[in-house]
C-alpha atoms as a PDB file:
ATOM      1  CA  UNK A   1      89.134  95.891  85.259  1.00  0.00           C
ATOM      2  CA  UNK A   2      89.531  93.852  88.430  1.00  0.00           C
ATOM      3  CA  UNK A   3      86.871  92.031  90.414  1.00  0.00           C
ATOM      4  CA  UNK A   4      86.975  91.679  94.499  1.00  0.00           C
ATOM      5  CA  UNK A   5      84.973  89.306  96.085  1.00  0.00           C
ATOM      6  CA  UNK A   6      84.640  91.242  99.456  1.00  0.00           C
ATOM      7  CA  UNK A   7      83.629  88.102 101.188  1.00  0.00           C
ATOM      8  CA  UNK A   8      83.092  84.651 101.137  1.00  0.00           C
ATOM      9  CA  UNK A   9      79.488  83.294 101.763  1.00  0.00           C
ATOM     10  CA  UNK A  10      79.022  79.894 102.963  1.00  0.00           C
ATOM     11  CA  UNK A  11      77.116  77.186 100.168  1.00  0.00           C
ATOM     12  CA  UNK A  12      75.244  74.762 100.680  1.00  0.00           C
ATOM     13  CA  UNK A  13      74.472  73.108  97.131  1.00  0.00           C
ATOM     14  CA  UNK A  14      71.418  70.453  99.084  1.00  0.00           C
ATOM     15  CA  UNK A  15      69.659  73.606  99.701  1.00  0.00           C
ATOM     16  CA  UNK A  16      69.814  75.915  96.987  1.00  0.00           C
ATOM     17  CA  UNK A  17      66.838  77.937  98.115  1.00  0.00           C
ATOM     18  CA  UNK A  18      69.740  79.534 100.680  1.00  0.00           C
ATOM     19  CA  UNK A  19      72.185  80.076  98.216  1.00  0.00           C
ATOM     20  CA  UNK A  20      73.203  83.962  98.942  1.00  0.00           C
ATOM     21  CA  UNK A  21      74.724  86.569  96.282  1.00  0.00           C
ATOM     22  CA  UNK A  22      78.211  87.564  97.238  1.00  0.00           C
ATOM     23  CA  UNK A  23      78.531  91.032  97.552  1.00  0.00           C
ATOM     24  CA  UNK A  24      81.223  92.280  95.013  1.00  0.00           C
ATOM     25  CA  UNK A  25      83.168  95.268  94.219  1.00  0.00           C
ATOM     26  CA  UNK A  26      84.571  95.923  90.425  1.00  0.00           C
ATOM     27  CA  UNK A  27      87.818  98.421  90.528  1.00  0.00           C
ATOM     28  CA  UNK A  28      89.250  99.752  87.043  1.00  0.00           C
ATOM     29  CA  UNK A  29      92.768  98.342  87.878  1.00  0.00           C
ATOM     30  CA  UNK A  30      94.930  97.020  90.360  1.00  0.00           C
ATOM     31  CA  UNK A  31      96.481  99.305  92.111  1.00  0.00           C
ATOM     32  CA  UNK A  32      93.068 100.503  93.368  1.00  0.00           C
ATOM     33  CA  UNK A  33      92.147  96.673  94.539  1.00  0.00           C
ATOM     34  CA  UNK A  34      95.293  96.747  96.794  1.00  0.00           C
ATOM     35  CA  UNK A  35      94.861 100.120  98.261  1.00  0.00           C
ATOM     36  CA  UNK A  36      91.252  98.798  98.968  1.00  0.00           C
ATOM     37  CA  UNK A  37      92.433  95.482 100.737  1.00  0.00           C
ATOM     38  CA  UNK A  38      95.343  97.131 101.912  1.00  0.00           C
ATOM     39  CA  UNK A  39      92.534  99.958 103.856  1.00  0.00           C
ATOM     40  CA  UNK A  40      90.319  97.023 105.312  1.00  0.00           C
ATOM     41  CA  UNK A  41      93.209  94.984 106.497  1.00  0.00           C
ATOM     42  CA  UNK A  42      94.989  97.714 108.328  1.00  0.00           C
ATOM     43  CA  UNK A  43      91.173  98.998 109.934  1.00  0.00           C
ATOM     44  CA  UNK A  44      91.180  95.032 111.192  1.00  0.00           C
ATOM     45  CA  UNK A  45      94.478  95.201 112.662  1.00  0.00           C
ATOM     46  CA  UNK A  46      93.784  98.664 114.292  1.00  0.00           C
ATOM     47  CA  UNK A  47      90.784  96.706 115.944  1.00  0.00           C
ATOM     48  CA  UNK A  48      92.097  93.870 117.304  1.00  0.00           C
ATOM     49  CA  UNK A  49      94.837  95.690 118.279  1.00  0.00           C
ATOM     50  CA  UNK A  50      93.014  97.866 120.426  1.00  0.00           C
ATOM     51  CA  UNK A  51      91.039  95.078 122.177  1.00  0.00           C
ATOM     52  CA  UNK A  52      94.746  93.859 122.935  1.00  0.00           C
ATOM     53  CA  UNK A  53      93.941  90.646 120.244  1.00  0.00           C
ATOM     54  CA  UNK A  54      96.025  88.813 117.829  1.00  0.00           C
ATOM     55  CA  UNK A  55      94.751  89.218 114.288  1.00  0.00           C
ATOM     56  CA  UNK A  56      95.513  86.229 112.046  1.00  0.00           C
ATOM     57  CA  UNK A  57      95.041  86.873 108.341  1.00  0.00           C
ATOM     58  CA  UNK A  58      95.328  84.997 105.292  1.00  0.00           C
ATOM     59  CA  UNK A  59      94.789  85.778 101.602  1.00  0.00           C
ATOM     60  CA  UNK A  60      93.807  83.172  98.880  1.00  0.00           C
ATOM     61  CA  UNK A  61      95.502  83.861  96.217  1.00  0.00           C
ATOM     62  CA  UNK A  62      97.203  82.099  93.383  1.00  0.00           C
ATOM     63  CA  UNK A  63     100.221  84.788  93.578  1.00  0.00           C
ATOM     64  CA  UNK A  64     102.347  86.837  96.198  1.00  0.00           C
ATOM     65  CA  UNK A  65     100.060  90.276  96.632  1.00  0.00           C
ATOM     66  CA  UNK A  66     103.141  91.895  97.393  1.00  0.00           C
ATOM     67  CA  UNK A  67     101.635  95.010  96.299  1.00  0.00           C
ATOM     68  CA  UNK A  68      98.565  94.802  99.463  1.00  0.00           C
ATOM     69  CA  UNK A  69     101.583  93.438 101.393  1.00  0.00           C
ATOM     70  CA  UNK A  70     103.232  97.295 101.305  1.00  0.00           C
ATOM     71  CA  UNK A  71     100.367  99.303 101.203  1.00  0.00           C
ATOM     72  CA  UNK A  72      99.556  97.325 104.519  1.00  0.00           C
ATOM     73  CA  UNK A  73     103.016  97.913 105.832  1.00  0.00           C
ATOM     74  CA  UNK A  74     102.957 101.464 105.114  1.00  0.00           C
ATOM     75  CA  UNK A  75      99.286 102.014 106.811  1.00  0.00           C
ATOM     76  CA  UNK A  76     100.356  99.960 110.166  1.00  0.00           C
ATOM     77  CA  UNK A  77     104.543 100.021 110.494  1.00  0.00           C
ATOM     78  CA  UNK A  78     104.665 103.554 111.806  1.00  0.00           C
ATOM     79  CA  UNK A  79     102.029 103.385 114.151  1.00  0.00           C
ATOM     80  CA  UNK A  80     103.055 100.125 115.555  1.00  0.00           C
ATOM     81  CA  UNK A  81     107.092 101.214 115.827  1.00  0.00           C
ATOM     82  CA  UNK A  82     105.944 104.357 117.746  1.00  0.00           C
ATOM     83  CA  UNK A  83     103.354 102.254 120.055  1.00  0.00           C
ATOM     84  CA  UNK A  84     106.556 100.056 120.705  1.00  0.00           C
ATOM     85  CA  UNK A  85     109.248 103.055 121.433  1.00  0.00           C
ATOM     86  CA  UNK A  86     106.322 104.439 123.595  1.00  0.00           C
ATOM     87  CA  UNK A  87     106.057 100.597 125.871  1.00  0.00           C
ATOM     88  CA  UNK A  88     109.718 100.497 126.130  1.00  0.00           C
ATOM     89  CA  UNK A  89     110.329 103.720 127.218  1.00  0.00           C
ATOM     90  CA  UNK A  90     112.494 105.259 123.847  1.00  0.00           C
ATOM     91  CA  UNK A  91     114.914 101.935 124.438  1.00  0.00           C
ATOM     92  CA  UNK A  92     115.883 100.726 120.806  1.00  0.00           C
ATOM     93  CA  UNK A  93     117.278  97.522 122.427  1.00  0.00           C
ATOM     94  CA  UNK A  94     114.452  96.226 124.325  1.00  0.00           C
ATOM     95  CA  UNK A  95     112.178  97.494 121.730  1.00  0.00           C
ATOM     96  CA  UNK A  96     113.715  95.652 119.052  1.00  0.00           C
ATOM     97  CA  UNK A  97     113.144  92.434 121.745  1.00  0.00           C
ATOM     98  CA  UNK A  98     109.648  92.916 121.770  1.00  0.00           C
ATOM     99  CA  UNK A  99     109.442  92.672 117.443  1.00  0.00           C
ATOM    100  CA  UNK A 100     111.869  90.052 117.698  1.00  0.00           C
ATOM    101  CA  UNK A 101     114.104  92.149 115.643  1.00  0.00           C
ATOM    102  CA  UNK A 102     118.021  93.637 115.036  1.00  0.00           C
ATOM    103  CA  UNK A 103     118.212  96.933 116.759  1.00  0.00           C
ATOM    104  CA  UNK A 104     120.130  97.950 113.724  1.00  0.00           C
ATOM    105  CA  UNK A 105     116.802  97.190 111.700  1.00  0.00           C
ATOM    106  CA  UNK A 106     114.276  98.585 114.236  1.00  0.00           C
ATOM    107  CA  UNK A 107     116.889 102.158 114.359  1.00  0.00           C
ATOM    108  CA  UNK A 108     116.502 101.878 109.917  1.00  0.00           C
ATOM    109  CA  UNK A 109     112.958 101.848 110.190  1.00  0.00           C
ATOM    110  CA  UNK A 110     112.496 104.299 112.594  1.00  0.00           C
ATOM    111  CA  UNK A 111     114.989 106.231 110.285  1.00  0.00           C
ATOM    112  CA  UNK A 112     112.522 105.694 108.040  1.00  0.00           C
ATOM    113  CA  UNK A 113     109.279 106.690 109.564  1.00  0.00           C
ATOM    114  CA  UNK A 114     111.466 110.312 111.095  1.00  0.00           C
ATOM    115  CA  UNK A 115     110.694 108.646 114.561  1.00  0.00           C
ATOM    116  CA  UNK A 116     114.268 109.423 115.780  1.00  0.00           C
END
């Protein structure tokens, strides 16, 4: 069983009268946690990407969650390259620019995603 803490809630331990409860959702393993996070990061993303905003996130963890890492990747990376081919016009080159990326990698990953 694994515990997510969906959000942190401020504390202030001079006045516990306005100590809050932090809302919390109990998964039965891990795999379901990191779909979860991995769902809620991409939806943040999505958002700020649409208002044309950077989105800035960080995860407090004691280890790497590599596994939220893909599932993030996988929700995001396709949508993103084929935003990007769109902006530069089907150029691989100046796409690649943009990410600040090998053309050979961006071509792999559109490989990848059947965007070529």
């Amino acid at each position: 069983m694994v515990i997510l803490i969906q959000e942190a809630v401020s504390f202030n331990p001079w006045q516990p009268s306005t100590m809050e409860k932090i809302p919390t959702l109990v998964f039965p393993d891990s795999a379901d946690v990191n779909h979860a996070v991995a769902t809620r990061i991409a939806e943040l993303v999505r958002a700020k990407a649409s208002k044309r905003e950077k989105c800035v996130l960080g995860l407090a963890t004691g280890s790497t969650p590599t596994g939220v890492y893909d599932m993030v990747i996988g929700h995001v990376e396709r949508a993103l390259l084929a935003s990007i081919m769109t902006r530069a016009e089907g150029n691989q080159t100046q796409a690649a620019d943009m990410l600040g990326m090998n053309r050979t990698t961006l071509r792999a990953k559109l490989v990848k995603h059947k965007l070529v």
